[in-house]
Protein backbone atom coordinates (compact mmCIF):
# COMPACT_ATOMS: atom_id res chain seq x y z
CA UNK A 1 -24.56 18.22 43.42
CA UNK A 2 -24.80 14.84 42.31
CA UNK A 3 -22.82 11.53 43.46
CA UNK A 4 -20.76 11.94 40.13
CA UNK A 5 -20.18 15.62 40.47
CA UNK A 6 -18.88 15.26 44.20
CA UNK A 7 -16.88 11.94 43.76
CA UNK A 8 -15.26 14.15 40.79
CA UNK A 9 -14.66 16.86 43.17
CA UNK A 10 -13.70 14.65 45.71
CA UNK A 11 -11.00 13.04 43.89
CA UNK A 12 -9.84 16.53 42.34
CA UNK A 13 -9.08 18.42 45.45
CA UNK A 14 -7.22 15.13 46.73
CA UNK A 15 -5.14 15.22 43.53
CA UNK A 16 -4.36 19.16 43.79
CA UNK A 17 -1.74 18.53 47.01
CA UNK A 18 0.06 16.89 44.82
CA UNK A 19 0.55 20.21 43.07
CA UNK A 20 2.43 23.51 44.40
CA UNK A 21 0.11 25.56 46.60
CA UNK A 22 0.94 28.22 49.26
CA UNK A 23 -2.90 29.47 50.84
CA UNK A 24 -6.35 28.46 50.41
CA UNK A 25 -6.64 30.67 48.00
CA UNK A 26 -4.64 28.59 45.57
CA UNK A 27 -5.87 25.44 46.29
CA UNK A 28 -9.11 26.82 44.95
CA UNK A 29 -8.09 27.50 41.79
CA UNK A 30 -5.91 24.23 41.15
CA UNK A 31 -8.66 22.10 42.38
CA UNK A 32 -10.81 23.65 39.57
CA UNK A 33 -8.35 23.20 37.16
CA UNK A 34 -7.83 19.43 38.22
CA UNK A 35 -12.06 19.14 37.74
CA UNK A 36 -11.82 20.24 34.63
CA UNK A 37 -8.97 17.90 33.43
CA UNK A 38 -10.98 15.26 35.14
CA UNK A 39 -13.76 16.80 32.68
CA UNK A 40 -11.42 16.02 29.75
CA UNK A 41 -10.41 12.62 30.84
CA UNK A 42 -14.25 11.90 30.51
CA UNK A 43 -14.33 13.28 27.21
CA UNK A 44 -11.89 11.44 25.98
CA UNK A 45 -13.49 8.17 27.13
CA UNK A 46 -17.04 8.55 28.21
CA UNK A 47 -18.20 6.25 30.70
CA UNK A 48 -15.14 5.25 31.98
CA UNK A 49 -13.78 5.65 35.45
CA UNK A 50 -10.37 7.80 35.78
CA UNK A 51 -8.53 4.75 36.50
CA UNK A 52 -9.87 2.58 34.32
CA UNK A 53 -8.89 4.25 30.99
CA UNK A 54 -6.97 2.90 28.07
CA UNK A 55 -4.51 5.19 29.24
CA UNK A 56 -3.61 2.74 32.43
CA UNK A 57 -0.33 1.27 32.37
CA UNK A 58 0.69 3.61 29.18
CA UNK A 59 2.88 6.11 28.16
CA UNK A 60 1.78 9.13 27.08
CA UNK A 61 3.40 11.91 26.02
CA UNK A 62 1.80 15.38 27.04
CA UNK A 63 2.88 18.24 25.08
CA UNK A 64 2.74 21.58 26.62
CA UNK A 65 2.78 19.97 29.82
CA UNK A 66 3.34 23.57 31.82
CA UNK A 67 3.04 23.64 35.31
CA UNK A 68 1.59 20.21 35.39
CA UNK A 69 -2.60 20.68 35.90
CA UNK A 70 -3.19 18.01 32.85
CA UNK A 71 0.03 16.22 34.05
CA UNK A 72 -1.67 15.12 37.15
CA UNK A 73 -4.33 13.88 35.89
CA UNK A 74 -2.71 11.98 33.60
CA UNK A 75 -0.34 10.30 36.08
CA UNK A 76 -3.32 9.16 38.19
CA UNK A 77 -4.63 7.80 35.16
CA UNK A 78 -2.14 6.13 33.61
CA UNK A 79 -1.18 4.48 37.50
CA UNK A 80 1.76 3.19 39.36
CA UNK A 81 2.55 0.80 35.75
CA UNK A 82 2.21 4.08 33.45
CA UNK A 83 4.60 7.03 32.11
CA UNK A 84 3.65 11.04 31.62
CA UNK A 85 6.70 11.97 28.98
CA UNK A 86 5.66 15.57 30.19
CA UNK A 87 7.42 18.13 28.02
CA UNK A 88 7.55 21.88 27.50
CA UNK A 89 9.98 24.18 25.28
CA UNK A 90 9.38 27.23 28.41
CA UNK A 91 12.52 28.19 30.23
CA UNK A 92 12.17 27.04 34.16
CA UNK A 93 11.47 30.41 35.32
CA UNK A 94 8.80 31.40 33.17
CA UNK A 95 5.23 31.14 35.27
CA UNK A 96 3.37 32.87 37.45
CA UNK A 97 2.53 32.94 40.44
CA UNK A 98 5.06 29.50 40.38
CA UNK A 99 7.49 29.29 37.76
CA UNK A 100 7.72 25.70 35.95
CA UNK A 101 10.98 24.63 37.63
CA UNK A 102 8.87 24.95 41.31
CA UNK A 103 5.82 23.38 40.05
CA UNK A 104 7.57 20.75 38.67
CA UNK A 105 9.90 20.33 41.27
CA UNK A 106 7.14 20.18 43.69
CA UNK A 107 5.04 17.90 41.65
CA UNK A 108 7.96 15.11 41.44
CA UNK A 109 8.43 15.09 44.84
CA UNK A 110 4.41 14.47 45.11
CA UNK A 111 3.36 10.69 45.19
CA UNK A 112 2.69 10.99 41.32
CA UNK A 113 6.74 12.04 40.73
CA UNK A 114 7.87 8.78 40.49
CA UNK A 115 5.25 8.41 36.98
CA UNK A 116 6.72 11.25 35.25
CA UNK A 117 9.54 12.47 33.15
CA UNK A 118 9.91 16.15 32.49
CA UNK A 119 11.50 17.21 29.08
CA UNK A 120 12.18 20.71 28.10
CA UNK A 121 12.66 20.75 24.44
CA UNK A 122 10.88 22.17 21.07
CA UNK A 123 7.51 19.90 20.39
CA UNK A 124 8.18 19.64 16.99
CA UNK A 125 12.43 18.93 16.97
CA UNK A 126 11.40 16.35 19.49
CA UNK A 127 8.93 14.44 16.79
CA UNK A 128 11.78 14.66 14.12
CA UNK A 129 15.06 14.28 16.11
CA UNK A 130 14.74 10.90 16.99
CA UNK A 131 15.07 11.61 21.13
CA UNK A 132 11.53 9.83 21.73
CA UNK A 133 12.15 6.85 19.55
CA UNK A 134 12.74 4.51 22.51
CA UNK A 135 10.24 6.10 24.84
CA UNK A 136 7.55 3.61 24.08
CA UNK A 137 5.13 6.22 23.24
CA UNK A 138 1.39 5.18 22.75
CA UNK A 139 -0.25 8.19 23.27
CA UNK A 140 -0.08 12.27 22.49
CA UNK A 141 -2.36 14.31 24.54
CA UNK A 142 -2.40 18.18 23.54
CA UNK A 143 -4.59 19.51 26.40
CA UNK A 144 -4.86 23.77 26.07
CA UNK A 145 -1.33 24.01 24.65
CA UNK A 146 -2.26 25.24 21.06
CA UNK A 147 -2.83 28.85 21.96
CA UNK A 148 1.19 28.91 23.28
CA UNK A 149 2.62 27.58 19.53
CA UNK A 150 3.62 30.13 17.21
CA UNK A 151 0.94 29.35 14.16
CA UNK A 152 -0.93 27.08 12.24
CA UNK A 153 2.19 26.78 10.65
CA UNK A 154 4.09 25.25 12.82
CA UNK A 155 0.81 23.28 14.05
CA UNK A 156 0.18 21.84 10.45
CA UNK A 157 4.24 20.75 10.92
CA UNK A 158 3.64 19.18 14.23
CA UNK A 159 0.84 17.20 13.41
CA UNK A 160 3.27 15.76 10.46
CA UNK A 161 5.81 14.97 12.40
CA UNK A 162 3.69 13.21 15.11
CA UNK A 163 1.96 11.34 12.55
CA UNK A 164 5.10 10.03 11.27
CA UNK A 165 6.53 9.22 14.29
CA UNK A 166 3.52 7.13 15.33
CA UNK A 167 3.27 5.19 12.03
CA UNK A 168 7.58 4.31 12.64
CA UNK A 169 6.31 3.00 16.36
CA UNK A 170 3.35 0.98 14.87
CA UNK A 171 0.49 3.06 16.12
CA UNK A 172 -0.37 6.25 18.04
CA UNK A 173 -3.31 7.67 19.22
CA UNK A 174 -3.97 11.46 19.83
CA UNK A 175 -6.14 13.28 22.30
CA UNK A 176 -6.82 17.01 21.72
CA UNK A 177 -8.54 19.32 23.66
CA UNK A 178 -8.96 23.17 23.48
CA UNK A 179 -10.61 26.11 23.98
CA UNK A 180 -13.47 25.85 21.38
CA UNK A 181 -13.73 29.88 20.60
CA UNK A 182 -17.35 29.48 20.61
CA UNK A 183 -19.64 30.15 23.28
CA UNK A 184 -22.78 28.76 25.11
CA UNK A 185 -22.98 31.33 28.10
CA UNK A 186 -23.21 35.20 27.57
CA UNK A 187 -20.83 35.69 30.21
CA UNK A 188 -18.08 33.91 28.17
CA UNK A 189 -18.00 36.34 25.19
CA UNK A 190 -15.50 38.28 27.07
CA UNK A 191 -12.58 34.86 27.31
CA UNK A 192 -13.52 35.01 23.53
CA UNK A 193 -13.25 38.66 22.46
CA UNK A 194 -9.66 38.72 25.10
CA UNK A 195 -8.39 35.47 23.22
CA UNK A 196 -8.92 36.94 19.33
CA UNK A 197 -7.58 40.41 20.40
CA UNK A 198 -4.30 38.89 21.69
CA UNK A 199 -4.52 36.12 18.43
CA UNK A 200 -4.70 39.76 16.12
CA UNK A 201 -2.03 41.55 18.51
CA UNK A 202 0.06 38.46 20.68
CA UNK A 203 1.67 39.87 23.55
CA UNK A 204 5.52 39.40 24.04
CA UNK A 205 5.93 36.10 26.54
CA UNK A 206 1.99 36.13 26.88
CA UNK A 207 -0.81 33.14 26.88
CA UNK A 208 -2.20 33.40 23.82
CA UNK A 209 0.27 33.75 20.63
CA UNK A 210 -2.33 32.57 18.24
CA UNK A 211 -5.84 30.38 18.08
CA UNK A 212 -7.15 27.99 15.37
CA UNK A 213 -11.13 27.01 15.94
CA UNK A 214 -11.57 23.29 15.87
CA UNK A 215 -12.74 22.82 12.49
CA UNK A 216 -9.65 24.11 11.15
CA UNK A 217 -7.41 21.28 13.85
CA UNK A 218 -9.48 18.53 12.54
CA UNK A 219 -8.43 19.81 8.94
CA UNK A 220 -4.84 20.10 9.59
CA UNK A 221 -5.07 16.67 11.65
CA UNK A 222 -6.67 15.26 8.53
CA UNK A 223 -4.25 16.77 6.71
CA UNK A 224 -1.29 15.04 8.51
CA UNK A 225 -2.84 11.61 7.94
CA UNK A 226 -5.13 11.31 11.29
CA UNK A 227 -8.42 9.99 11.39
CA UNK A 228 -11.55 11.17 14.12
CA UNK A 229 -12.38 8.47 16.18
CA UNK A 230 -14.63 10.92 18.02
CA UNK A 231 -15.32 14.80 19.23
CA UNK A 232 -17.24 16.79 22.27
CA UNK A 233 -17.72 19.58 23.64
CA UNK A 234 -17.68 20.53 27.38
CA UNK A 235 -19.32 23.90 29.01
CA UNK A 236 -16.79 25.02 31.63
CA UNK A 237 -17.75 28.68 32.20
CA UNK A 238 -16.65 28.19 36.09
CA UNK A 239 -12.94 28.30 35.27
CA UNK A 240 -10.59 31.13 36.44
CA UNK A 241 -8.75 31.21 32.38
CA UNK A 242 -11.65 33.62 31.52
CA UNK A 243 -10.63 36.55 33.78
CA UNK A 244 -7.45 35.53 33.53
CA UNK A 245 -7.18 36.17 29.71
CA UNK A 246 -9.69 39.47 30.12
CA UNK A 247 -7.18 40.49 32.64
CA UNK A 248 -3.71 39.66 29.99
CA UNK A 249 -6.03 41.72 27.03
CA UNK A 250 -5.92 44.31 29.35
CA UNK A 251 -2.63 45.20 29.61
CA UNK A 252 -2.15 45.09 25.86
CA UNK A 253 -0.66 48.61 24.26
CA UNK A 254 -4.08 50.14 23.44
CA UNK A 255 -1.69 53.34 21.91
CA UNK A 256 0.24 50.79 19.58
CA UNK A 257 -2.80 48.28 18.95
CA UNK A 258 -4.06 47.30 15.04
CA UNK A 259 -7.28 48.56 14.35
CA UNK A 260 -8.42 44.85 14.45
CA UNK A 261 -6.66 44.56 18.36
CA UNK A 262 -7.91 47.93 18.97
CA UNK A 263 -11.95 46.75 18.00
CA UNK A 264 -11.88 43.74 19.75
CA UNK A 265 -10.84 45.14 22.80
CA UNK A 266 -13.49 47.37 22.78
CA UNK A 267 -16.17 44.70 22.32
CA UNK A 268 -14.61 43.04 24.89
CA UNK A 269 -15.26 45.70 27.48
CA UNK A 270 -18.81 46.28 26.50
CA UNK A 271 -19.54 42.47 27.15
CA UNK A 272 -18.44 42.35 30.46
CA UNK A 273 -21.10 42.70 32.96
CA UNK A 274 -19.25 40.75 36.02
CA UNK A 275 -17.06 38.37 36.78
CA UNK A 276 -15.70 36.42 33.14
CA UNK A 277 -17.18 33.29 32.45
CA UNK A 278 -15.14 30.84 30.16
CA UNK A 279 -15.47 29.56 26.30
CA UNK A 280 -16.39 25.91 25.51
CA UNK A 281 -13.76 23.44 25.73
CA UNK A 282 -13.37 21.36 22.16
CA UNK A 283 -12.10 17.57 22.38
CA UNK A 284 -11.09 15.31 19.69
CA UNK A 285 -9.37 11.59 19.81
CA UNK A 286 -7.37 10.65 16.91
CA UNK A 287 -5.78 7.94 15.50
CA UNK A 288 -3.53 6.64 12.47
């Protein structure tokens, strides 16, 4: 491991007490998630340390904030000056094995609480309505929130409305990142296969409602009136989402499946020869 990859480390499994964890067990898996949104953070602004961002001493404001893994990384970043406008349509008690209401809870009584505001409300009524108008909003990250929106629909809409917003507050930028549905390890093709079959056939309350590739983001972003200041890619076939998504496809109706679901599935089951490795992440930065 090099000095990079264990100051990264380092810094991610101090930053993962800040979140909700009950047994070793857990700590494992948030710590990995924190990595990775360290991962993004260096994406986003290559050569940069994780303090020393243009995000420090901003407000951002993180849609499909969930249980709070990008959240806390974005709090450190931003630092004691900054503001995470962290919001999420979910109901409180939706979330396993923690439902929102004790992640967050747990999270705002951390030593990052006092840099973040939680708002439960509908992405896109928030844009329009008005209720972020004085929030001082300079940035809008969308970190692996897309697949939990209802279609590229409502995406295309979004993306409007954020666009707008930003040009009546004299500027935004945008930070993207997602699931790439491409991948670069054989092991991932399962996260892939499990992510298309619930994308053909979404599950009631699950994950994955539906997926755009990021050719077709950068097109609706275009669309919308934003501008790529820059994209990457990052390999993170160590996460947990892979099995976790394998594991969701699993449970899906084979009986009542399309024949599209139903085909997909299948290949997914023939590609798994172990554990689930996971897609390639996509990243893009924005502005107006």
């Amino acid at each position: 491991m090099s000095s990079s990859d264990s100051s990264r480390s380092d810094l991610a499994a101090s930053l993962a007490q800040c979140a909700i964890n009950t047994s070793p067990a857990v700590l494992k898996v948030q710590t990995s998630q924190l990595v990775h949104r360290l991962n993004l953070l260096s994406a986003f602004f290559p050569g940069r340390p994780y303090s020393e961002t243009p995000l420090e001493g901003s407000t951002i404001l993180e849609i499909g904030c969930g249980q709070g893994d990008t959240t806390i990384a974005l709090a450190y970043a931003v630092g004691s000056g900054g503001k995470i406008l962290a919001l999420d349509p979910a109901p409180l008690d939706y979330g396993s094995p923690y439902t929102l209401k004790q992640a967050q809870w747990h999270l705002s009584a951390s030593k990052l609480g006092d840099r973040i505001e939680w708002i439960r409300a509908d992405p896109l009524e928030a844009a329009e309505n008005g209720s972020l108008d004085s929030k001082g909003v300079e940035w809008v990250v969308l970190a692996h929130s897309l697949f939990y929106m209802s279609g590229e629909d409502y995406v295309s809409k979004l993306l409007e409305a954020l666009a707008k917003f930003g040009k009546e507050q004299g500027g935004l930028k945008l930070l993207f990142a997602e699931w790439g549905m491409k991948t670069s390890v054989p092991g991932a093709e399962a996260h892939l296969l499990a992510v298309k079959a619930q994308t053909a056939q979404p599950l009631r309350g699950g994950n994955v409602q539906m997926s755009l590739d990021p050719a077709k983001i950068v097109e609706l972003a275009k669309h919308a009136g934003w501008a790529v200041e820059r994209e990457a890619w990052i390999e993170a076939p160590q996460m947990d989402d892979g099995n976790w998504e394998v594991t969701a496809a699993r449970s899906m109706d084979k009986g009542g499946s399309t024949r599209e679901a139903k085909a997909l599935l299948e290949k997914m089951e023939d590609s798994i020869k172990g554990s689930a490795e996971c897609m390639d992440v996509w990243t893009g930065v924005f502005s107006l």
